[in-house]
Protein backbone atom coordinates (compact mmCIF):
# COMPACT_ATOMS: atom_id res chain seq x y z
CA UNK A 1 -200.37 28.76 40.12
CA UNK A 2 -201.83 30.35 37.56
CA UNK A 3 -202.98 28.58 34.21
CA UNK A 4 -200.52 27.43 31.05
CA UNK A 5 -202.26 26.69 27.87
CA UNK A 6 -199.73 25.11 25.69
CA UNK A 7 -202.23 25.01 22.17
CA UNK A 8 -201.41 22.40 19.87
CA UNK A 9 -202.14 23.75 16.70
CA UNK A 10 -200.27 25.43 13.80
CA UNK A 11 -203.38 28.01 13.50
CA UNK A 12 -204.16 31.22 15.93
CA UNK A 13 -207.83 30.43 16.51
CA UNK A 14 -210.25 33.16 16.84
CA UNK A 15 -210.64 35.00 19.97
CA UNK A 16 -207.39 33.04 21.80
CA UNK A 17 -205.78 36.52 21.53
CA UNK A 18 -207.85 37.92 24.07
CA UNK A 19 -207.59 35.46 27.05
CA UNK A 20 -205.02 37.12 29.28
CA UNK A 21 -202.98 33.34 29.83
CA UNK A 22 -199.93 32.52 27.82
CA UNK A 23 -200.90 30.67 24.77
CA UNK A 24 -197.81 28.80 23.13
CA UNK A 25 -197.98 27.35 19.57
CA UNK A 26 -195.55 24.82 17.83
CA UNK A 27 -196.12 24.56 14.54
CA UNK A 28 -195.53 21.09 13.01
CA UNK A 29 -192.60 20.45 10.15
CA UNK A 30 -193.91 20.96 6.77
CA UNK A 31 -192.11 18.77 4.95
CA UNK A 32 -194.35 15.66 6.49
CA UNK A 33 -197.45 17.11 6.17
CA UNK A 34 -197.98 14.32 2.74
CA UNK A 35 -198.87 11.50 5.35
CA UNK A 36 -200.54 12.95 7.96
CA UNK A 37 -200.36 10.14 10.58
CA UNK A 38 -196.64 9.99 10.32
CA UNK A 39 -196.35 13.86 10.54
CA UNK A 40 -199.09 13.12 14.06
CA UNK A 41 -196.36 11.01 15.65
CA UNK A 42 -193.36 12.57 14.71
CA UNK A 43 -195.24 15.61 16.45
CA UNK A 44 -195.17 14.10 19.58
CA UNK A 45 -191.44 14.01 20.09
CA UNK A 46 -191.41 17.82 18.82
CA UNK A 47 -194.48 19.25 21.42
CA UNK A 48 -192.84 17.39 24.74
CA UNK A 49 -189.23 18.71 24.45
CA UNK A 50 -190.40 21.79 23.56
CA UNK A 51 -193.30 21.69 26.82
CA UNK A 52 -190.72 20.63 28.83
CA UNK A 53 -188.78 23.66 28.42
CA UNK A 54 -191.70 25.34 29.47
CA UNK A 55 -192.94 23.15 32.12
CA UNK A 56 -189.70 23.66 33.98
CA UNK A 57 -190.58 27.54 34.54
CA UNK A 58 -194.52 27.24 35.29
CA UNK A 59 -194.10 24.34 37.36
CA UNK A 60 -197.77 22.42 36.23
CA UNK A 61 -199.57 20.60 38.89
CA UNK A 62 -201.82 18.62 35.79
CA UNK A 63 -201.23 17.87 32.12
CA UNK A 64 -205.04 18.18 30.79
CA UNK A 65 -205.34 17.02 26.93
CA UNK A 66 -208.34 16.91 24.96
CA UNK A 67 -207.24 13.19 23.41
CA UNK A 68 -207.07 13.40 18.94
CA UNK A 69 -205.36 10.95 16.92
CA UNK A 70 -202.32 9.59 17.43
CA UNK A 71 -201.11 12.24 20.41
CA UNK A 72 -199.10 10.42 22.81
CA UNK A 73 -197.74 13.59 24.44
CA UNK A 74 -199.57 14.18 27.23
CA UNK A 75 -198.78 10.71 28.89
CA UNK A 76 -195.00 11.26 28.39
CA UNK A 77 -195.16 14.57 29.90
CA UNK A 78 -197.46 13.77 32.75
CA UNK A 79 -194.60 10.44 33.20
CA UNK A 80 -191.46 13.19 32.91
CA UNK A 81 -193.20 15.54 35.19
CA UNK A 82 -194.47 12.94 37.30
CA UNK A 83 -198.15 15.08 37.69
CA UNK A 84 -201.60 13.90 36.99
CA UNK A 85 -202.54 13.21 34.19
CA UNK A 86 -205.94 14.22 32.83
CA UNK A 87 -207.86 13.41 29.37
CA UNK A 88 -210.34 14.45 27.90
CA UNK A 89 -212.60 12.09 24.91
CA UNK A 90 -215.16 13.18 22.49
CA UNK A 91 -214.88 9.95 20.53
CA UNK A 92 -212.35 7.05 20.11
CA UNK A 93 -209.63 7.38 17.06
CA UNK A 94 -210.02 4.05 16.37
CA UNK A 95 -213.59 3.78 15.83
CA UNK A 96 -213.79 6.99 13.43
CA UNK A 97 -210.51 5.99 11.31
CA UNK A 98 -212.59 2.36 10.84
CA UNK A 99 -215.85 4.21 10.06
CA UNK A 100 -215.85 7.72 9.21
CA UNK A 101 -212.37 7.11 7.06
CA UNK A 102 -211.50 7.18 3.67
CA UNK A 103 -208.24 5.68 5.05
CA UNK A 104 -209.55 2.54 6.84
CA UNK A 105 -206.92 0.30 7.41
CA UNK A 106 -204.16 2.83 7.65
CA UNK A 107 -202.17 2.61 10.74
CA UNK A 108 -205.10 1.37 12.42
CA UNK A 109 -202.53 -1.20 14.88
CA UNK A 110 -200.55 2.23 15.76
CA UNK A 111 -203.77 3.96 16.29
CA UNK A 112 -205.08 1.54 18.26
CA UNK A 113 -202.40 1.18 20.32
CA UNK A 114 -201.82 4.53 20.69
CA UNK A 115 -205.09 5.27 22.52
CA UNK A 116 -205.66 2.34 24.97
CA UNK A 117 -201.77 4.00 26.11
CA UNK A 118 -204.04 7.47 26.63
CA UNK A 119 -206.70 5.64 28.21
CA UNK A 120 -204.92 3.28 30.67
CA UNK A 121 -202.37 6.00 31.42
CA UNK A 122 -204.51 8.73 32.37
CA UNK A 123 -205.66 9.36 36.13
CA UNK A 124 -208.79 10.92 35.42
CA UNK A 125 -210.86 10.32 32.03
CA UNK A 126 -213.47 13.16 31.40
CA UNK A 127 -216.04 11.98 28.24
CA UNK A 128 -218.82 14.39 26.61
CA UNK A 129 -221.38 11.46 26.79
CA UNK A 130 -223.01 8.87 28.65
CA UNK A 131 -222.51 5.93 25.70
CA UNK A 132 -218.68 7.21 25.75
CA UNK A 133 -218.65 6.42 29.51
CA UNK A 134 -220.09 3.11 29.18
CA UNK A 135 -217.61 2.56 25.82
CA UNK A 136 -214.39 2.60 28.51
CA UNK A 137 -215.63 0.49 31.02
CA UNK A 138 -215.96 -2.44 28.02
CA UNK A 139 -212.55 -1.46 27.11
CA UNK A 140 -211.41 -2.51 30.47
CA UNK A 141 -211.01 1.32 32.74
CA UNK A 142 -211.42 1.85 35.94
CA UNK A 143 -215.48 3.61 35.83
CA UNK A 144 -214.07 5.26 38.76
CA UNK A 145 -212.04 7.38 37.00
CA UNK A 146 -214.40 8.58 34.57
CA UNK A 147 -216.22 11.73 34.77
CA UNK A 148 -219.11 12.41 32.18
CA UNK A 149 -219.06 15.74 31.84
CA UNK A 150 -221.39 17.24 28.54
CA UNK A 151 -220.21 20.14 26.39
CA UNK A 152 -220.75 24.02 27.52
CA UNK A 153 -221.68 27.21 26.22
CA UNK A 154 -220.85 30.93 26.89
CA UNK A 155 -223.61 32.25 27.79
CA UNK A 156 -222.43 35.67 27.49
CA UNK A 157 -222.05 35.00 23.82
CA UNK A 158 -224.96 33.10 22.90
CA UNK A 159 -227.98 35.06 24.34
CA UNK A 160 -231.33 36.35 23.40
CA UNK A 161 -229.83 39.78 23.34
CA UNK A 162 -227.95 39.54 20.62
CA UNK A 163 -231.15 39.41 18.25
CA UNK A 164 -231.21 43.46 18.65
CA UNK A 165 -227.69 44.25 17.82
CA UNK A 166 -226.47 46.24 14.41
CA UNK A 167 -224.80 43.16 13.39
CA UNK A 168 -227.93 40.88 13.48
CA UNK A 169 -230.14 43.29 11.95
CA UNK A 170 -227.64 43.94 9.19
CA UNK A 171 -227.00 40.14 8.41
CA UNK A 172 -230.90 39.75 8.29
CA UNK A 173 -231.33 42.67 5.65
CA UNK A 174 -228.58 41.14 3.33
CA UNK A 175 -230.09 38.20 3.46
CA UNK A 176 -233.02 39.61 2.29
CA UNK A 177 -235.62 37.99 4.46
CA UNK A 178 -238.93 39.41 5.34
CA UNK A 179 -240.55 41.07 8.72
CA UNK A 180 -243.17 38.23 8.12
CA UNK A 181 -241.64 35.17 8.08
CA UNK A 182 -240.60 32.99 10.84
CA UNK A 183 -237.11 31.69 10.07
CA UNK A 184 -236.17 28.02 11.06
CA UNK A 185 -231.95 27.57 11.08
CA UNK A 186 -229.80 24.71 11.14
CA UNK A 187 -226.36 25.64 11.64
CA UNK A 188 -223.61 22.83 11.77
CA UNK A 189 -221.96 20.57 9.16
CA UNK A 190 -223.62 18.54 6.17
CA UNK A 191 -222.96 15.53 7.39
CA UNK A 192 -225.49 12.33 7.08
CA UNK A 193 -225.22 11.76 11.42
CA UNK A 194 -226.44 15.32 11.73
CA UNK A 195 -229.77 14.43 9.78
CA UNK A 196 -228.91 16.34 6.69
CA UNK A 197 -230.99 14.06 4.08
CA UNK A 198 -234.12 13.63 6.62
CA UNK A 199 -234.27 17.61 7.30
CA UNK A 200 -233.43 18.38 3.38
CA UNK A 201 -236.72 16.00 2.99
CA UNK A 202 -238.52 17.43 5.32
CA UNK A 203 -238.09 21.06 3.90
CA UNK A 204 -239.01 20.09 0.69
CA UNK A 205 -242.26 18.66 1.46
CA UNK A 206 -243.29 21.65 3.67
CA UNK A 207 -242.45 24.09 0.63
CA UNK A 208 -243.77 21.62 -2.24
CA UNK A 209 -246.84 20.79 -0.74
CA UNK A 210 -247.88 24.38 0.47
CA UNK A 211 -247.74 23.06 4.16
CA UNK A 212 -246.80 26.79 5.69
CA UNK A 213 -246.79 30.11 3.65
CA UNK A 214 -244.41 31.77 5.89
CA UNK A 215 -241.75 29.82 6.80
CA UNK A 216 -238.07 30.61 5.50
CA UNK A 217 -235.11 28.10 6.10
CA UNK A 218 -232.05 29.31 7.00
CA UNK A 219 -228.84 26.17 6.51
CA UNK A 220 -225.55 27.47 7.84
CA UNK A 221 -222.43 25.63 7.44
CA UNK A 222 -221.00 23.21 5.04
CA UNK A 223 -220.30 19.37 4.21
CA UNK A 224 -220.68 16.15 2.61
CA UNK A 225 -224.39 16.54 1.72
CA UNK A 226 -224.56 20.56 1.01
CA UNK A 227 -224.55 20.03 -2.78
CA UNK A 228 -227.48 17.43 -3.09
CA UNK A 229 -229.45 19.82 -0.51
CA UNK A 230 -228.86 22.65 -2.70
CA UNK A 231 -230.26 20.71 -5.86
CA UNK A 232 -233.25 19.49 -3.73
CA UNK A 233 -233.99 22.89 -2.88
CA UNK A 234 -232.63 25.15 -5.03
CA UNK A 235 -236.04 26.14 -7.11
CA UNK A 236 -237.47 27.66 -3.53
CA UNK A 237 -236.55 31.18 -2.36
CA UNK A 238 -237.85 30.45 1.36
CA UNK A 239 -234.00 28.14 1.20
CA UNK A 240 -231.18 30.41 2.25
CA UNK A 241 -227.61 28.86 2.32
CA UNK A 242 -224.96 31.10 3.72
CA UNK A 243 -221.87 28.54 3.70
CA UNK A 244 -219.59 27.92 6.31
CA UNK A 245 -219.77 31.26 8.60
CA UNK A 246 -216.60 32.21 11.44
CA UNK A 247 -217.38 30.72 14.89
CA UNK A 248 -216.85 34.28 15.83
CA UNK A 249 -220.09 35.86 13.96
CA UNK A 250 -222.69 32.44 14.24
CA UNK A 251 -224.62 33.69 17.10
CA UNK A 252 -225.52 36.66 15.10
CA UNK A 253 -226.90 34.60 12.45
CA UNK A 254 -228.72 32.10 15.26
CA UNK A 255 -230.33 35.08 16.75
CA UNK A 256 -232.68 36.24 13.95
CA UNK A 257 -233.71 32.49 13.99
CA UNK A 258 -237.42 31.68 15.56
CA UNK A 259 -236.75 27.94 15.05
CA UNK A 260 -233.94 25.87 15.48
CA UNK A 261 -232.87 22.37 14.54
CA UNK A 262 -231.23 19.44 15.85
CA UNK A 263 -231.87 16.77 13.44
CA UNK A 264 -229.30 14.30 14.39
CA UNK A 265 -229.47 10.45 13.28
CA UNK A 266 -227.57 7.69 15.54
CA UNK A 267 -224.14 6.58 14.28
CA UNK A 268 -223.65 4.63 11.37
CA UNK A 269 -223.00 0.44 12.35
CA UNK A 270 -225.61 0.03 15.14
CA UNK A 271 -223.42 2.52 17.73
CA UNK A 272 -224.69 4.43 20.23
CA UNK A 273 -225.14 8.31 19.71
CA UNK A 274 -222.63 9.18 21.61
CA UNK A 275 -222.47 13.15 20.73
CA UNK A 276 -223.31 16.36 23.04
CA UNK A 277 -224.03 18.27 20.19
CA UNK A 278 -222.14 21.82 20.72
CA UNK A 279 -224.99 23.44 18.66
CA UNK A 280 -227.74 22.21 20.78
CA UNK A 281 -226.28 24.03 24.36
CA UNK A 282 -225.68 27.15 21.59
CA UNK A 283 -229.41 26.74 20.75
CA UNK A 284 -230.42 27.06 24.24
CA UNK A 285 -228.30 29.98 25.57
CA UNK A 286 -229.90 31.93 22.83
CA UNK A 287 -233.30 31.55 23.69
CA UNK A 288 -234.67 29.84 20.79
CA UNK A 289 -237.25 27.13 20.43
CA UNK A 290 -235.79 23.78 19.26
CA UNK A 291 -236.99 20.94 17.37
CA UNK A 292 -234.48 17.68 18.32
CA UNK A 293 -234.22 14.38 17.84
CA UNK A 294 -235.08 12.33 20.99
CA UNK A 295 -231.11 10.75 20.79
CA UNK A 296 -228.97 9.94 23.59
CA UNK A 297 -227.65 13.39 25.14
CA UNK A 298 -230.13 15.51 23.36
CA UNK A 299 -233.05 13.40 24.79
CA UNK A 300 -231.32 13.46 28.18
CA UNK A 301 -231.04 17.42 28.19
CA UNK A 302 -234.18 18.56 26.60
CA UNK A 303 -237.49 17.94 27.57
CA UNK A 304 -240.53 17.56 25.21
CA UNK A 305 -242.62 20.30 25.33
CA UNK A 306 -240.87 21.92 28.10
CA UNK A 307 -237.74 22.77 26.44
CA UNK A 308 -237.96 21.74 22.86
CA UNK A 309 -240.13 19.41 20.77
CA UNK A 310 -238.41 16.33 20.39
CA UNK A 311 -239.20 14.25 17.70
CA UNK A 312 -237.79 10.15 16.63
CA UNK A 313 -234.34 10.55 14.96
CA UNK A 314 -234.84 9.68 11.39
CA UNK A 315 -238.43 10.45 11.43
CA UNK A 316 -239.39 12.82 8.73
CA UNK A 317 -243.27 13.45 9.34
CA UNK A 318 -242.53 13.53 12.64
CA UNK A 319 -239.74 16.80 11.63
CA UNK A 320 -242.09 18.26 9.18
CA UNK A 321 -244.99 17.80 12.04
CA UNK A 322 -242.61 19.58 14.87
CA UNK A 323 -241.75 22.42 13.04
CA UNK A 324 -245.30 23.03 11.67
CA UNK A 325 -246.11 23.28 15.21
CA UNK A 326 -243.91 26.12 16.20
CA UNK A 327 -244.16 27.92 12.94
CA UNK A 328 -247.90 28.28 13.94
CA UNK A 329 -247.41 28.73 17.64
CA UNK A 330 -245.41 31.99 18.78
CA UNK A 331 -246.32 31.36 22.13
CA UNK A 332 -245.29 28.36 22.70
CA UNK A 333 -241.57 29.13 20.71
CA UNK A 334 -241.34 31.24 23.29
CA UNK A 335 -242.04 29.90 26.06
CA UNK A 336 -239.64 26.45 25.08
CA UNK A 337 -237.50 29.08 24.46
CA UNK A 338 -237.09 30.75 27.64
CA UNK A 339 -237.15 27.19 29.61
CA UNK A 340 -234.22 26.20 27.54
CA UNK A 341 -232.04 29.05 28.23
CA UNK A 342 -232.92 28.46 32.13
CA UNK A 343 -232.17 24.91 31.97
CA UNK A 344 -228.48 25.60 30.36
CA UNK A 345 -227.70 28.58 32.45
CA UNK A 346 -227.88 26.42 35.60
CA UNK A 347 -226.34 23.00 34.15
CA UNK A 348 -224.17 23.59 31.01
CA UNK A 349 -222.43 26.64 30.90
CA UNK A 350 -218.54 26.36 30.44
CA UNK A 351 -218.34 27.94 33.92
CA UNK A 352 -220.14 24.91 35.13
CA UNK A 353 -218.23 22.32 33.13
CA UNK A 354 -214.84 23.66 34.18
CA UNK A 355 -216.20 23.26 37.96
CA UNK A 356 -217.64 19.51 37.34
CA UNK A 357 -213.58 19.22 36.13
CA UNK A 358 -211.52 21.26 38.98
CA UNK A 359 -213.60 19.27 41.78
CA UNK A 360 -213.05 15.63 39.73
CA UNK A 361 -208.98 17.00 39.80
CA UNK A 362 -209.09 17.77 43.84
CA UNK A 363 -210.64 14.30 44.00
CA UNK A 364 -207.41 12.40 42.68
């Protein structure tokens, strides 16, 4: 057979016109889009019978759903169709809506039970992370039919090459940033799990305190904690925000990068990082030399002083300390560098990840 994408999404994403598979987009009703979780289920109902119709044409052999709040679909069509059913977890509903919420207690029962339907129901349970993995087998799963299986990267996209390309060289003059500094980037959202406050910190002191003369910071992206950087920083010209950039043009601004950061600070509530941070793998396919917390996945991918400098998550000497050391060391940025990109070419590509998947499927 060849492959169906039925998208679930009211929005063309970027660069889902050019893959030559059908791509098939129901757009929810409007006119519930006040209360989001009852405009979620009443979805459901709306994305089967119109799958179905489609479904009985491409004859599927496997419904594969990457699991978000409140989707019940794929279990009813893998139960109509009577195929496997396969999905796929980069957290649990329940555990965000009761922590990362504004909305708490909202629907929380229907959420709940929502997802232990997706979890018991489905034959074959792929999770980013290792804590994820060990988060189901609590719950009660099977471990058998779990497959831990990290995020990916295109490494087509995201490589060294890109540094010497129009677009790059462009995007670094109108940014106006000098042949002579050595440019560390964060790119990702403002959030307080991806270290925002302890990197903001850490920048600060290194400009304040005269620490390096030629470093320049480059933040890309957007979020919860972008303001109170900005205030922190805003009296140094070495600070360069550029706002949330397309997915489409971020390797361009990654490439002109020396330094890269992956600041990330466990969960709030005593969990278990249980991330693969996409911008970490994105990192590494372009050839850059990293400077990571030493947290669950990251630790388990990168290597101090191989392929990145990994420092203790929330530790802001220890930040300030790691990047101080690449700033001054060019040789050693590259060579992390180059060992990074090798180490993510042979384990994490998407090409990879979609093989660790098709041989779990043949399994069932």
């Amino acid at each position: 057979h060849g492959v169906n994408i039925v998208h679930v999404s009211s929005y063309q994403f970027p660069g889902t016109s050019e893959i030559r598979i059908p791509i098939h987009i129901f757009n929810p009703w409007r006119f519930l889009n006040t209360f989001s979780e009852i405009s979620r289920l009443a979805y459901n109902s709306r994305f089967v019978r119109n799958t179905l119709k489609i479904a009985a044409k491409t004859k599927p052999d496997i419904i594969y759903q990457r699991y978000n709040i409140l989707n019940y679909s794929g279990v009813t069509l893998a139960r109509h169709l009577k195929i496997p059913f396969i999905l796929e977890i980069h957290s649990f509903a329940t555990w965000t809506r009761q922590h990362w919420s504004r909305t708490k207690g909202r629907f929380l029962r229907s959420i709940h039970n929502v997802e232990m339907l997706n979890l018991k129901a489905a034959d074959l349970l792929i999770v980013v992370s290792e804590p994820l993995r060990k988060d189901l087998i609590n719950l009660g799963i099977d471990e058998k039919k779990i497959l831990v299986n990290p995020i990916g990267v295109d490494p087509q996209k995201f490589n060294p090459e890109v540094e010497a390309e129009l677009r790059t060289q462009g995007l670094k003059r109108q940014l106006k940033i000098g042949s002579d500094k050595v440019i560390v980037g964060f790119a990702g959202s403002f959030g307080p799990w991806h270290g925002i406050p302890e990197l903001t910190e850490a920048i600060y002191e290194i400009l304040s305190k005269h620490l390096c003369s030629n470093a320049c910071f480059l933040l890309i992206g957007d979020g919860q904690y972008r303001a109170d950087t900005e205030k922190k920083l805003r009296n140094y010209e070495n600070v360069i925000f550029t706002g949330q950039v397309p997915y489409t043009e971020i390797q361009y601004y990654l490439a002109f990068c020396n330094i890269l950061v992956v600041p990330n600070n466990p969960p709030m509530h005593g969990k278990e990082f249980f991330g693969s941070p996409t911008k970490m793998f994105e990192y590494m396919a372009m050839g850059k030399a990293i400077v990571a917390s030493n947290l669950g996945q990251i630790g388990l991918v990168l290597e101090n002083s191989k392929t990145a400098i990994l420092v203790e998550p929330g530790n802001i000497r220890e930040l300030i300390n790691g990047i101080l050391m690449l700033v001054k060391d060019g040789n050693l940025r590259e060579n992390l560098g180059k060992n990074a990109r090798k180490k993510v070419i042979a384990e994490h590509t998407w090409k990879e990840n979609t093989k660790r998947v098709m041989e779990a499927v043949q399994r069932l």
